[in-house]
Structure formats: C-alpha cells, structure tokens
PDB file of N, CA and C in Angstrom:
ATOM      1  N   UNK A   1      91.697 108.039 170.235  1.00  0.00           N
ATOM      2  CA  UNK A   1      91.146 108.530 168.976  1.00  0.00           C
ATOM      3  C   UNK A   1      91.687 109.934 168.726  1.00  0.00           C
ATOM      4  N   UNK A   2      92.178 110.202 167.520  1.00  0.00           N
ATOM      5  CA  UNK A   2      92.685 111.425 166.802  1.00  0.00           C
ATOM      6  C   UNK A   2      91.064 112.524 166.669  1.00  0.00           C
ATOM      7  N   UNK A   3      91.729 113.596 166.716  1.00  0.00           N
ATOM      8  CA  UNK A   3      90.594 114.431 166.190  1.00  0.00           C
ATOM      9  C   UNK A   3      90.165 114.523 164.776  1.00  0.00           C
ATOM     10  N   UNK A   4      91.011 113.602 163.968  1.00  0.00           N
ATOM     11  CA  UNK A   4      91.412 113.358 162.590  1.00  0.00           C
ATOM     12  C   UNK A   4      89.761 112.169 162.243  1.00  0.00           C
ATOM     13  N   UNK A   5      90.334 111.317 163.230  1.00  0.00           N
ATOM     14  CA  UNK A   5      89.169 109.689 163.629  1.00  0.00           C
ATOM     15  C   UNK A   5      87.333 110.609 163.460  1.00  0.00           C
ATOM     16  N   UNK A   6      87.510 111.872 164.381  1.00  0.00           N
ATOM     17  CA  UNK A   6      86.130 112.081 164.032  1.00  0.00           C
ATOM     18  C   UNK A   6      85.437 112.876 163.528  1.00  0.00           C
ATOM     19  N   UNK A   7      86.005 112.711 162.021  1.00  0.00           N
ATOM     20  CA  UNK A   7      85.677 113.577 160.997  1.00  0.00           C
ATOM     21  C   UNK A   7      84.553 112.349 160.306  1.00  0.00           C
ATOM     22  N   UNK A   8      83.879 113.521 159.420  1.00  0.00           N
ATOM     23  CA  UNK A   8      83.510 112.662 158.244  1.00  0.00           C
ATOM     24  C   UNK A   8      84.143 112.048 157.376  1.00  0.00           C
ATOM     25  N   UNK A   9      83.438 110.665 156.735  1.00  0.00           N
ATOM     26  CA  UNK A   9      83.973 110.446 155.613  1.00  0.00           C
ATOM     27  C   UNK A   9      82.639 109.801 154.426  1.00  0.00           C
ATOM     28  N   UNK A  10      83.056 109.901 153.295  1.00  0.00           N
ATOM     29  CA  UNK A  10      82.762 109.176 152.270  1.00  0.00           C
ATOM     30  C   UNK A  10      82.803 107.859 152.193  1.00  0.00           C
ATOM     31  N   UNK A  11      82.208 106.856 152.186  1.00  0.00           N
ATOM     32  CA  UNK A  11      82.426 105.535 151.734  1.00  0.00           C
ATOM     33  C   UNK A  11      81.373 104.729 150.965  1.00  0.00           C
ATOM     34  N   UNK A  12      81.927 103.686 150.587  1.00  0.00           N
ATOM     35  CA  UNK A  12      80.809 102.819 149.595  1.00  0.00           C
ATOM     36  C   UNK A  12      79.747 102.169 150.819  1.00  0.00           C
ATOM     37  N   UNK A  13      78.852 101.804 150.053  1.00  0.00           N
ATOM     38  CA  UNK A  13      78.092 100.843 151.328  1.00  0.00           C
ATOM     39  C   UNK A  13      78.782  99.090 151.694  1.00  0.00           C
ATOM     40  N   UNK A  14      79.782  99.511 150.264  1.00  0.00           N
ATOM     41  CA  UNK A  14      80.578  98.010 150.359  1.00  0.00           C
ATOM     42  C   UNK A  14      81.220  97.975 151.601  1.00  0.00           C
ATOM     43  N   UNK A  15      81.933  98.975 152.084  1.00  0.00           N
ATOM     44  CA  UNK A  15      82.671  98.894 152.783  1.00  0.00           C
ATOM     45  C   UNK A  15      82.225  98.880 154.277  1.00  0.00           C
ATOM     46  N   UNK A  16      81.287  99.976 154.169  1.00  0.00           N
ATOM     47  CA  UNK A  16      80.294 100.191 155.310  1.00  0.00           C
ATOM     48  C   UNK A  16      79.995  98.874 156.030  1.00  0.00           C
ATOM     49  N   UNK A  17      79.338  98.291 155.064  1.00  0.00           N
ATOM     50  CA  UNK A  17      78.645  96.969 155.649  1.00  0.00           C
ATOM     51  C   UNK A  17      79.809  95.134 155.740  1.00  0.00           C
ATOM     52  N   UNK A  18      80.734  95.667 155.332  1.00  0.00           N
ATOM     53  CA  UNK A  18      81.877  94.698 155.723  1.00  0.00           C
ATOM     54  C   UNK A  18      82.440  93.780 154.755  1.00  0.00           C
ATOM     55  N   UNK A  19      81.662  93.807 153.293  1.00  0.00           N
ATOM     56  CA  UNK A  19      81.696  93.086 152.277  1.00  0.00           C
ATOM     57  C   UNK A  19      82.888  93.145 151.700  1.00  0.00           C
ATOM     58  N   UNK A  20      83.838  94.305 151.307  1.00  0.00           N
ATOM     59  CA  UNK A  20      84.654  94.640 150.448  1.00  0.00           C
ATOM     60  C   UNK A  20      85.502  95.659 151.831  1.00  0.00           C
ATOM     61  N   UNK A  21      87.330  95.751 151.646  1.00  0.00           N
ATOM     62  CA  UNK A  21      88.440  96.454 152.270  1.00  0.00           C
ATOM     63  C   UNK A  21      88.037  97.795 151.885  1.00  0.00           C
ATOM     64  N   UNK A  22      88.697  98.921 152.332  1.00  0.00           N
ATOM     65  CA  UNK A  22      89.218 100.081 151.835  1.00  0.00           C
ATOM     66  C   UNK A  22      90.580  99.861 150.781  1.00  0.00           C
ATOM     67  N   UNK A  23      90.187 100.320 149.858  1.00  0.00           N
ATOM     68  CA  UNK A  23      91.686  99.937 148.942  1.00  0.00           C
ATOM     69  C   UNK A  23      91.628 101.288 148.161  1.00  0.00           C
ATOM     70  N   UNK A  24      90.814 102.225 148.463  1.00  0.00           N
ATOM     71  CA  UNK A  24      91.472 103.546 147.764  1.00  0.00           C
ATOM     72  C   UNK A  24      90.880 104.543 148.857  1.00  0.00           C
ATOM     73  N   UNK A  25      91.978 105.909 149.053  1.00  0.00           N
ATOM     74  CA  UNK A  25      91.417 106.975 149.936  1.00  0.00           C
ATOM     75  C   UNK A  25      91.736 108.315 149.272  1.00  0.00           C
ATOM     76  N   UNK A  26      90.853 109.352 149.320  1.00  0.00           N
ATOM     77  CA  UNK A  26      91.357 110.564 148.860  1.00  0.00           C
ATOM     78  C   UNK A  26      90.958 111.356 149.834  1.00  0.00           C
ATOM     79  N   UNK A  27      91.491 112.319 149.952  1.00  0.00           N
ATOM     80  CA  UNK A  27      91.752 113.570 150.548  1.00  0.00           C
ATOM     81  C   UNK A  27      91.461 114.928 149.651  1.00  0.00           C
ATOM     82  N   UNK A  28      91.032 114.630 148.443  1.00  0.00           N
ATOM     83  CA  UNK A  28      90.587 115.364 147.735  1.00  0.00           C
ATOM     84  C   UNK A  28      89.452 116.658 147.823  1.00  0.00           C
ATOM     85  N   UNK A  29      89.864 118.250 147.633  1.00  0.00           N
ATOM     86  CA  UNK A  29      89.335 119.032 147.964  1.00  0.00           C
ATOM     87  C   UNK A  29      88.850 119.350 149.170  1.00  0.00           C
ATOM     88  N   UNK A  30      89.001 118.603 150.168  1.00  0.00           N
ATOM     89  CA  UNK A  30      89.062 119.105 151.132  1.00  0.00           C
ATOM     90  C   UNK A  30      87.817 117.652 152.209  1.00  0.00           C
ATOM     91  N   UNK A  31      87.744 117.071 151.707  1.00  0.00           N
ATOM     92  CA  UNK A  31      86.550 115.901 151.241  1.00  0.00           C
ATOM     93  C   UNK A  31      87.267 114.203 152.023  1.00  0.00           C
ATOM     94  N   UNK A  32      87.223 113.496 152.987  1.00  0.00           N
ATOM     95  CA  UNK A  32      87.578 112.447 153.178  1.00  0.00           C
ATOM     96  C   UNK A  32      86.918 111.480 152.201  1.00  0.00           C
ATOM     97  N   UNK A  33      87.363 110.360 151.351  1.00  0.00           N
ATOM     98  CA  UNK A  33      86.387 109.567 150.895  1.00  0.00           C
ATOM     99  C   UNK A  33      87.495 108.117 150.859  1.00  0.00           C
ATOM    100  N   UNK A  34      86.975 106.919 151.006  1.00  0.00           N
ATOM    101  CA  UNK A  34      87.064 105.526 151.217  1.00  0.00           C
ATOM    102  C   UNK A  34      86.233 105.142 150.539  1.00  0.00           C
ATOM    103  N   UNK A  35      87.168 104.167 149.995  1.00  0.00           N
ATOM    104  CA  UNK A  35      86.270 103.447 149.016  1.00  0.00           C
ATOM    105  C   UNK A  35      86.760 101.991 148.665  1.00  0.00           C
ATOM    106  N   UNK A  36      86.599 100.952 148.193  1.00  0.00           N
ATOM    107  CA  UNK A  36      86.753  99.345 147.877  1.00  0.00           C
ATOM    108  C   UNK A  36      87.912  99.461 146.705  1.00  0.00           C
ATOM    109  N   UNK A  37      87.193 100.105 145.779  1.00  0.00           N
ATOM    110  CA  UNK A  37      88.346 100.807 144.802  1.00  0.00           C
ATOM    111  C   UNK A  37      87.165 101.629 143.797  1.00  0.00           C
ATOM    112  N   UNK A  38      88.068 103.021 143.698  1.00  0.00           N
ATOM    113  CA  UNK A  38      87.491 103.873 142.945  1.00  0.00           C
ATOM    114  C   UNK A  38      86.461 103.321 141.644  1.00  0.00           C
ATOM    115  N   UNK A  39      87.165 102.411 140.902  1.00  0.00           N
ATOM    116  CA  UNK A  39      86.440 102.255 139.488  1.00  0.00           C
ATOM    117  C   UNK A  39      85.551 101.033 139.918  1.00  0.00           C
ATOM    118  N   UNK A  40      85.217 100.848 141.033  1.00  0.00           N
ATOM    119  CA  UNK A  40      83.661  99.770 141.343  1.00  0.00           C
ATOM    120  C   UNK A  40      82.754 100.946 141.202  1.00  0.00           C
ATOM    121  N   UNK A  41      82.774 102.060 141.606  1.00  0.00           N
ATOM    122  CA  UNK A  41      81.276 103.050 141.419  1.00  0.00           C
ATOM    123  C   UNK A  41      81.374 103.684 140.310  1.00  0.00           C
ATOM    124  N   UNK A  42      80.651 104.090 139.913  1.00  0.00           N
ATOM    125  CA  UNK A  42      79.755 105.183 138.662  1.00  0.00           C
ATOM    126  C   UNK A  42      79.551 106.664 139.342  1.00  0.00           C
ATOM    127  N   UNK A  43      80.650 107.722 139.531  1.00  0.00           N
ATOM    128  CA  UNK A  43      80.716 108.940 140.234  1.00  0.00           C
ATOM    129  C   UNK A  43      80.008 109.751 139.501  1.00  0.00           C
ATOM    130  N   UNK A  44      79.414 109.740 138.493  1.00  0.00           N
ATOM    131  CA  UNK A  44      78.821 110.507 137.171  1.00  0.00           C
ATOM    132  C   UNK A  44      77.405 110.338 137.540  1.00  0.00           C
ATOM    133  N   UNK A  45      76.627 109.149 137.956  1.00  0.00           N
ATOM    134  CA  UNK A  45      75.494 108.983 138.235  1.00  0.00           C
ATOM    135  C   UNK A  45      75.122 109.278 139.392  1.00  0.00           C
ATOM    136  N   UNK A  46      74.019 110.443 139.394  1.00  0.00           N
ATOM    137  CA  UNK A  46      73.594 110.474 141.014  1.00  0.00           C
ATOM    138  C   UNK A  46      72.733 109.485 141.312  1.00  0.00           C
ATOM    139  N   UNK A  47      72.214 108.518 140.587  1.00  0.00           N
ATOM    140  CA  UNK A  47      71.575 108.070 141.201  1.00  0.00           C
ATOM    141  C   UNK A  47      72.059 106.668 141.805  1.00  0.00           C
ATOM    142  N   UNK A  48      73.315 106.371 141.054  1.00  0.00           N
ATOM    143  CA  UNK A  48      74.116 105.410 141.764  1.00  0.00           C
ATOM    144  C   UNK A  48      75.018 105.861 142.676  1.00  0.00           C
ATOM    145  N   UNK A  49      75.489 106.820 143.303  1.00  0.00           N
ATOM    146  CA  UNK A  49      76.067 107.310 144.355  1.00  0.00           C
ATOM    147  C   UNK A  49      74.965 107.710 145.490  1.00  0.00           C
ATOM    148  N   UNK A  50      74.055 108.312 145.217  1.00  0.00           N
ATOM    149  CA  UNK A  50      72.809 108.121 146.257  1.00  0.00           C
ATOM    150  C   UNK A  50      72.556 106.424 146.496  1.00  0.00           C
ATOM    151  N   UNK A  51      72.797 105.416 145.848  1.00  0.00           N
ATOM    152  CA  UNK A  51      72.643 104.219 146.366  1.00  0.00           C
ATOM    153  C   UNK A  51      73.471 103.583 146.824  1.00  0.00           C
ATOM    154  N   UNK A  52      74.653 103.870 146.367  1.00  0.00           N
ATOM    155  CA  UNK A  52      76.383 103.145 146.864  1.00  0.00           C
ATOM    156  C   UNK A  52      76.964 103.759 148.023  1.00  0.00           C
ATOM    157  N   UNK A  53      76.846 105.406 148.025  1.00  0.00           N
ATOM    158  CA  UNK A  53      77.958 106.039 148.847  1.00  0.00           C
ATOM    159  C   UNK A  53      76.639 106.442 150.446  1.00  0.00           C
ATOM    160  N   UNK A  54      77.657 106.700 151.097  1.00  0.00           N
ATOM    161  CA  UNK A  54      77.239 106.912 152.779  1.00  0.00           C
ATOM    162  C   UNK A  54      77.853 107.564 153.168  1.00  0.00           C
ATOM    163  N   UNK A  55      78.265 108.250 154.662  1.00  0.00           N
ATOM    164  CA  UNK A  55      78.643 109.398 154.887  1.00  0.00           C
ATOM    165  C   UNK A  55      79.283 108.631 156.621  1.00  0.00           C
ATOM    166  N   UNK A  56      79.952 108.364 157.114  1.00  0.00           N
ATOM    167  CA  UNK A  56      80.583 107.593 158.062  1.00  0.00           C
ATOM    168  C   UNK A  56      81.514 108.396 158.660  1.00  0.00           C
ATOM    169  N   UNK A  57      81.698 108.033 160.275  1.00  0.00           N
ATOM    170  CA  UNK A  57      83.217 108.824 161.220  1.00  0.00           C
ATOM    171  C   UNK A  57      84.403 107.615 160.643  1.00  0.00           C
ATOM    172  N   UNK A  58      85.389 108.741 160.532  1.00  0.00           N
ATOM    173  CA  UNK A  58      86.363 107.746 160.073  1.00  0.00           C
ATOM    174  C   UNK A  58      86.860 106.846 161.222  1.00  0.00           C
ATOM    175  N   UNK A  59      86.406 107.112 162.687  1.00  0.00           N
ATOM    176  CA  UNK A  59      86.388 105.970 163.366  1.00  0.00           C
ATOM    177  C   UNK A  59      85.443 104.511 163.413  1.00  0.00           C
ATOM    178  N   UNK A  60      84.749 104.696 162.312  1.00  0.00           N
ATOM    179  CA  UNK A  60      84.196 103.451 162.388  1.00  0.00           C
ATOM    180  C   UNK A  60      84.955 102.788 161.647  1.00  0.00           C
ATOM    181  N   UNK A  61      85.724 103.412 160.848  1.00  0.00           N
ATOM    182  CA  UNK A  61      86.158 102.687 159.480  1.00  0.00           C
ATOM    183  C   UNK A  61      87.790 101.739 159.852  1.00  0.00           C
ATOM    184  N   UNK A  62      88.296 102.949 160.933  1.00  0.00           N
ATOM    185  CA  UNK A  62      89.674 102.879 161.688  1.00  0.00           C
ATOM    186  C   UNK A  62      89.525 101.272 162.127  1.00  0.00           C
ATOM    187  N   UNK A  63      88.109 101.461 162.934  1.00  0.00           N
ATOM    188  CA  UNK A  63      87.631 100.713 164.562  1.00  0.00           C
ATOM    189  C   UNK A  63      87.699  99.044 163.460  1.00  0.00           C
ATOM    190  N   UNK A  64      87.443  98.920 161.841  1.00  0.00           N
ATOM    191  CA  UNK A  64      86.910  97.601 161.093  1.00  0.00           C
ATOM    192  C   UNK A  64      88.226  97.560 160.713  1.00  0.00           C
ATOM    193  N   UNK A  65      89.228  98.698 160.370  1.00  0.00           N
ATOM    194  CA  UNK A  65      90.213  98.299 159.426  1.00  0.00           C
ATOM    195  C   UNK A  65      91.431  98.784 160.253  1.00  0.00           C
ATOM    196  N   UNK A  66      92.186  98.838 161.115  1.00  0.00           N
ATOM    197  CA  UNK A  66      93.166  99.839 162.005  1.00  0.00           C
ATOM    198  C   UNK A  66      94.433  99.831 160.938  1.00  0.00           C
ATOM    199  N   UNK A  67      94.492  99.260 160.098  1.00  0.00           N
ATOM    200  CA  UNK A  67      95.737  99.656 159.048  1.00  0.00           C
ATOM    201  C   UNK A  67      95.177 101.012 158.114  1.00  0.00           C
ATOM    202  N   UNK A  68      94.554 101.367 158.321  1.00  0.00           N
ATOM    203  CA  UNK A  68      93.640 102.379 157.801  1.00  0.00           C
ATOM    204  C   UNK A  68      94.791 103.855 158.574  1.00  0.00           C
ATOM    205  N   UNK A  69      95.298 103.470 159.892  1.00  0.00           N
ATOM    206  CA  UNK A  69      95.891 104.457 160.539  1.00  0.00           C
ATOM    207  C   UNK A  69      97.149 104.769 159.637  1.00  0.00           C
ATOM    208  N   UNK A  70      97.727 104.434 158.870  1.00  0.00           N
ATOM    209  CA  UNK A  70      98.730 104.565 158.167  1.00  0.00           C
ATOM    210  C   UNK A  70      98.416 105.962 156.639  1.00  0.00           C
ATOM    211  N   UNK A  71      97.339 105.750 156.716  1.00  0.00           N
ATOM    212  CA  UNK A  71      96.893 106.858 155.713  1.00  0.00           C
ATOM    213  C   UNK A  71      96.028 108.014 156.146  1.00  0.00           C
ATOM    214  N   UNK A  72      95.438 108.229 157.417  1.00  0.00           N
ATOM    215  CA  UNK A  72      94.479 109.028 157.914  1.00  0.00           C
ATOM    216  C   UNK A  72      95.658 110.842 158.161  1.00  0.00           C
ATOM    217  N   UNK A  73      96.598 110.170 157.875  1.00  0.00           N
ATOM    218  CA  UNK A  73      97.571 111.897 158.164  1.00  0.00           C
ATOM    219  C   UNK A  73      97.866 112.256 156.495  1.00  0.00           C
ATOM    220  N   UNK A  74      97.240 111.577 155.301  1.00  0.00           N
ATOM    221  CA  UNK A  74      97.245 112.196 154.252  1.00  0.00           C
ATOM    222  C   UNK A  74      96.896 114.227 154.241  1.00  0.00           C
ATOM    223  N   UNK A  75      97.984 114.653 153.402  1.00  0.00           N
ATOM    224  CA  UNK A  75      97.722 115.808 153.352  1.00  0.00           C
ATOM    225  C   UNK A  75      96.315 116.340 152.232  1.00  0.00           C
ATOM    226  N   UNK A  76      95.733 117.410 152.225  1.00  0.00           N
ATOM    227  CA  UNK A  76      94.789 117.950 151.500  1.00  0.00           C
ATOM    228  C   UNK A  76      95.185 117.820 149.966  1.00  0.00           C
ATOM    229  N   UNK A  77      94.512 117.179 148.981  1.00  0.00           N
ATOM    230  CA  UNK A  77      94.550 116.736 147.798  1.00  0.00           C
ATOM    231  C   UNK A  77      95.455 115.616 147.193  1.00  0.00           C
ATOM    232  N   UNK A  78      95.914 114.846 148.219  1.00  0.00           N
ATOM    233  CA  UNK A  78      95.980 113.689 148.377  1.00  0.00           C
ATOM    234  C   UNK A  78      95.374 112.496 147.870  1.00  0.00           C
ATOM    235  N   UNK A  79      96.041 111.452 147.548  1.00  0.00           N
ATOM    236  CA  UNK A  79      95.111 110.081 148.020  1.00  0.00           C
ATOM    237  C   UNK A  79      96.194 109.039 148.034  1.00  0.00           C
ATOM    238  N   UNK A  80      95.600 107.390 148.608  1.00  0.00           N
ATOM    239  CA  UNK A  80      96.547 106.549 148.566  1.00  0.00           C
ATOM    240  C   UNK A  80      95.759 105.375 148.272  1.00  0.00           C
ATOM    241  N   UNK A  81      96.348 104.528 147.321  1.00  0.00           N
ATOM    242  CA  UNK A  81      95.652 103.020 146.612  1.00  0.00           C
ATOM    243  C   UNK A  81      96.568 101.971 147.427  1.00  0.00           C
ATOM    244  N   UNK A  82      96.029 100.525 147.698  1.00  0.00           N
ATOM    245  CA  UNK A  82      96.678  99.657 147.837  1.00  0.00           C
ATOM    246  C   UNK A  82      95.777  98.461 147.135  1.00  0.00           C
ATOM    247  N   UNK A  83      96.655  97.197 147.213  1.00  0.00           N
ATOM    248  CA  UNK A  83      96.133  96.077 146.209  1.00  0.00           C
ATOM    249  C   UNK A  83      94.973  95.428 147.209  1.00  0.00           C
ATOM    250  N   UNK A  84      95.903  95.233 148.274  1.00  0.00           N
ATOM    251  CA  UNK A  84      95.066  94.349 149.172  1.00  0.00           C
ATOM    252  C   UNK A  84      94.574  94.631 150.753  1.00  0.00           C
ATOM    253  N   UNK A  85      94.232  94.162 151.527  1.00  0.00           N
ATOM    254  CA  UNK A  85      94.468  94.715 153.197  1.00  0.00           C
ATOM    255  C   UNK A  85      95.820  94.519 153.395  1.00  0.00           C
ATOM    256  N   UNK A  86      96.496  94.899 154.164  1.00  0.00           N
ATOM    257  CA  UNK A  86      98.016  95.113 154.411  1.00  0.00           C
ATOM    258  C   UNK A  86      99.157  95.316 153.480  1.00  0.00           C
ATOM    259  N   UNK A  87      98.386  95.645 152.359  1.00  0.00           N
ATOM    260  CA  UNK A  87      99.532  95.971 151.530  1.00  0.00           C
ATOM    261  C   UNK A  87      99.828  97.576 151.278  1.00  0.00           C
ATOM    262  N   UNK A  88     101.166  97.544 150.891  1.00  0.00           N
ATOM    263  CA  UNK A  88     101.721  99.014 151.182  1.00  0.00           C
ATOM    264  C   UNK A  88     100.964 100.119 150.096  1.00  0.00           C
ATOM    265  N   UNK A  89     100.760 101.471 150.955  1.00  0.00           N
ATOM    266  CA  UNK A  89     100.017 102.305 150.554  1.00  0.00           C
ATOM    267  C   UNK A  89     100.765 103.033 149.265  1.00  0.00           C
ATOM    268  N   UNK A  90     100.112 103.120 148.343  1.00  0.00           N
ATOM    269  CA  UNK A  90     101.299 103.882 147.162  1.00  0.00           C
ATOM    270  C   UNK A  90      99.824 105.827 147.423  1.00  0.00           C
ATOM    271  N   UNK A  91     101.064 106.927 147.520  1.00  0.00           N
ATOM    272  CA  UNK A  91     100.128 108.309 147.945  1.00  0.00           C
ATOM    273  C   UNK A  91     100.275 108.683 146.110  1.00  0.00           C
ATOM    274  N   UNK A  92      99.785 109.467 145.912  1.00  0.00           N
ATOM    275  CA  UNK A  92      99.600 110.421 145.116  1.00  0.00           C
ATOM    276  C   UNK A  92      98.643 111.335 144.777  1.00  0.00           C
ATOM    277  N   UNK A  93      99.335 112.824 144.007  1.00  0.00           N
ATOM    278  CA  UNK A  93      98.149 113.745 144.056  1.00  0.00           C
ATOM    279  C   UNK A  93      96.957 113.146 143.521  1.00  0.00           C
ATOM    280  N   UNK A  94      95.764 114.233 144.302  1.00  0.00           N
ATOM    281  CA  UNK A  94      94.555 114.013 143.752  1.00  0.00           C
ATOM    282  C   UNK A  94      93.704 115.169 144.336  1.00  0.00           C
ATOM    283  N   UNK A  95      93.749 116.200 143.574  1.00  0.00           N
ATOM    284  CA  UNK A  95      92.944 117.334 143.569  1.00  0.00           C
ATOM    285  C   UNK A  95      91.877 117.022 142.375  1.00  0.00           C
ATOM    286  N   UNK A  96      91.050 117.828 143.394  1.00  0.00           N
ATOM    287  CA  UNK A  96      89.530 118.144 142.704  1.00  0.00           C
ATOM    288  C   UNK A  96      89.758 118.750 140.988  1.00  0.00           C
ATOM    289  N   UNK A  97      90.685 119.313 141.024  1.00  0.00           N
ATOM    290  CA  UNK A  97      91.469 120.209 139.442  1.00  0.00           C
ATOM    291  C   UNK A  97      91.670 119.451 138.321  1.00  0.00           C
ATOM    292  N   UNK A  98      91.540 118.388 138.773  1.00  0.00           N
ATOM    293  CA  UNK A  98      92.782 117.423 137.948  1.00  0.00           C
ATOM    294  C   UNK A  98      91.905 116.521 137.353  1.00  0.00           C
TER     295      UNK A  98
END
C-alpha cells in the first residue's frame, strides 16, 4: 500500500456499497473524490450529498477496484473519466476555479 492508498476520499454510496464502478476521479483542490459518474449526483444540494456521498481510504476503493491504481498518481487539480471498468482513463484539468 502507497501512502497515497491511505488518504481520504470522497465517494458515492453507489460505489461504496458495490452497486455502481468508479468512472470519474478528481483531484480537485486539493480533495480526493470517486464517484460512478459525476452527473448521477446533485452537488448543489446538501441534502442530497449528505445522503449520497461518504468519506472512504482510498484503499478500500483500490482493495474493490485495483485498476483504480492507474489514476491514484493524478496530480493536484486533476481528474480522469472512463466509460467502463477497464477502460482507458481520459485526465483532464479540474480545479476548484473552473
């Protein structure tokens, strides 16, 4: 395990609980977050992110998904989308600014 593996992260409870892949990651502001894909949640509503999102070591997430290791060396304001599980990571910026 990386010292990278036991950080926090962001994730949906989709993912958490095994229902739905990781198919989007940001690195944004300084912030790990995983997610099924960005536009399944409502980021505007707290009260749907108090019900969707969770707070997880990115080794649990590694330990369900290990293709996950291919994106965990994203740099700060970062992120990377893919379509499916094993499909290739496309990076691009993603600052908090923007």
């Amino acid at each position: 395990m990386t010292s990278t593996e036991t950080l926090g992260v962001i994730a949906c409870r989709c993912v958490v609980n095994h229902s739905k892949p990781v198919l989007f990651v940001s690195h944004a502001g300084g912030d790990w977050q995983m997610y099924c894909r960005a536009e399944n949640h409502d980021f505007n509503d707290a009260q749907a992110m108090k019900r969707d999102l969770v707070t997880v070591h990115l080794a649990h997430l590694v330990a369900m998904d290990p293709t996950l290791h291919a994106v965990i060396d994203l740099p700060l304001d970062m992120g990377a989308e893919r379509m499916d599980v094993g499909g290739q990571w496309t990076r691009f910026r993603d600052a908090d600014d923007e």
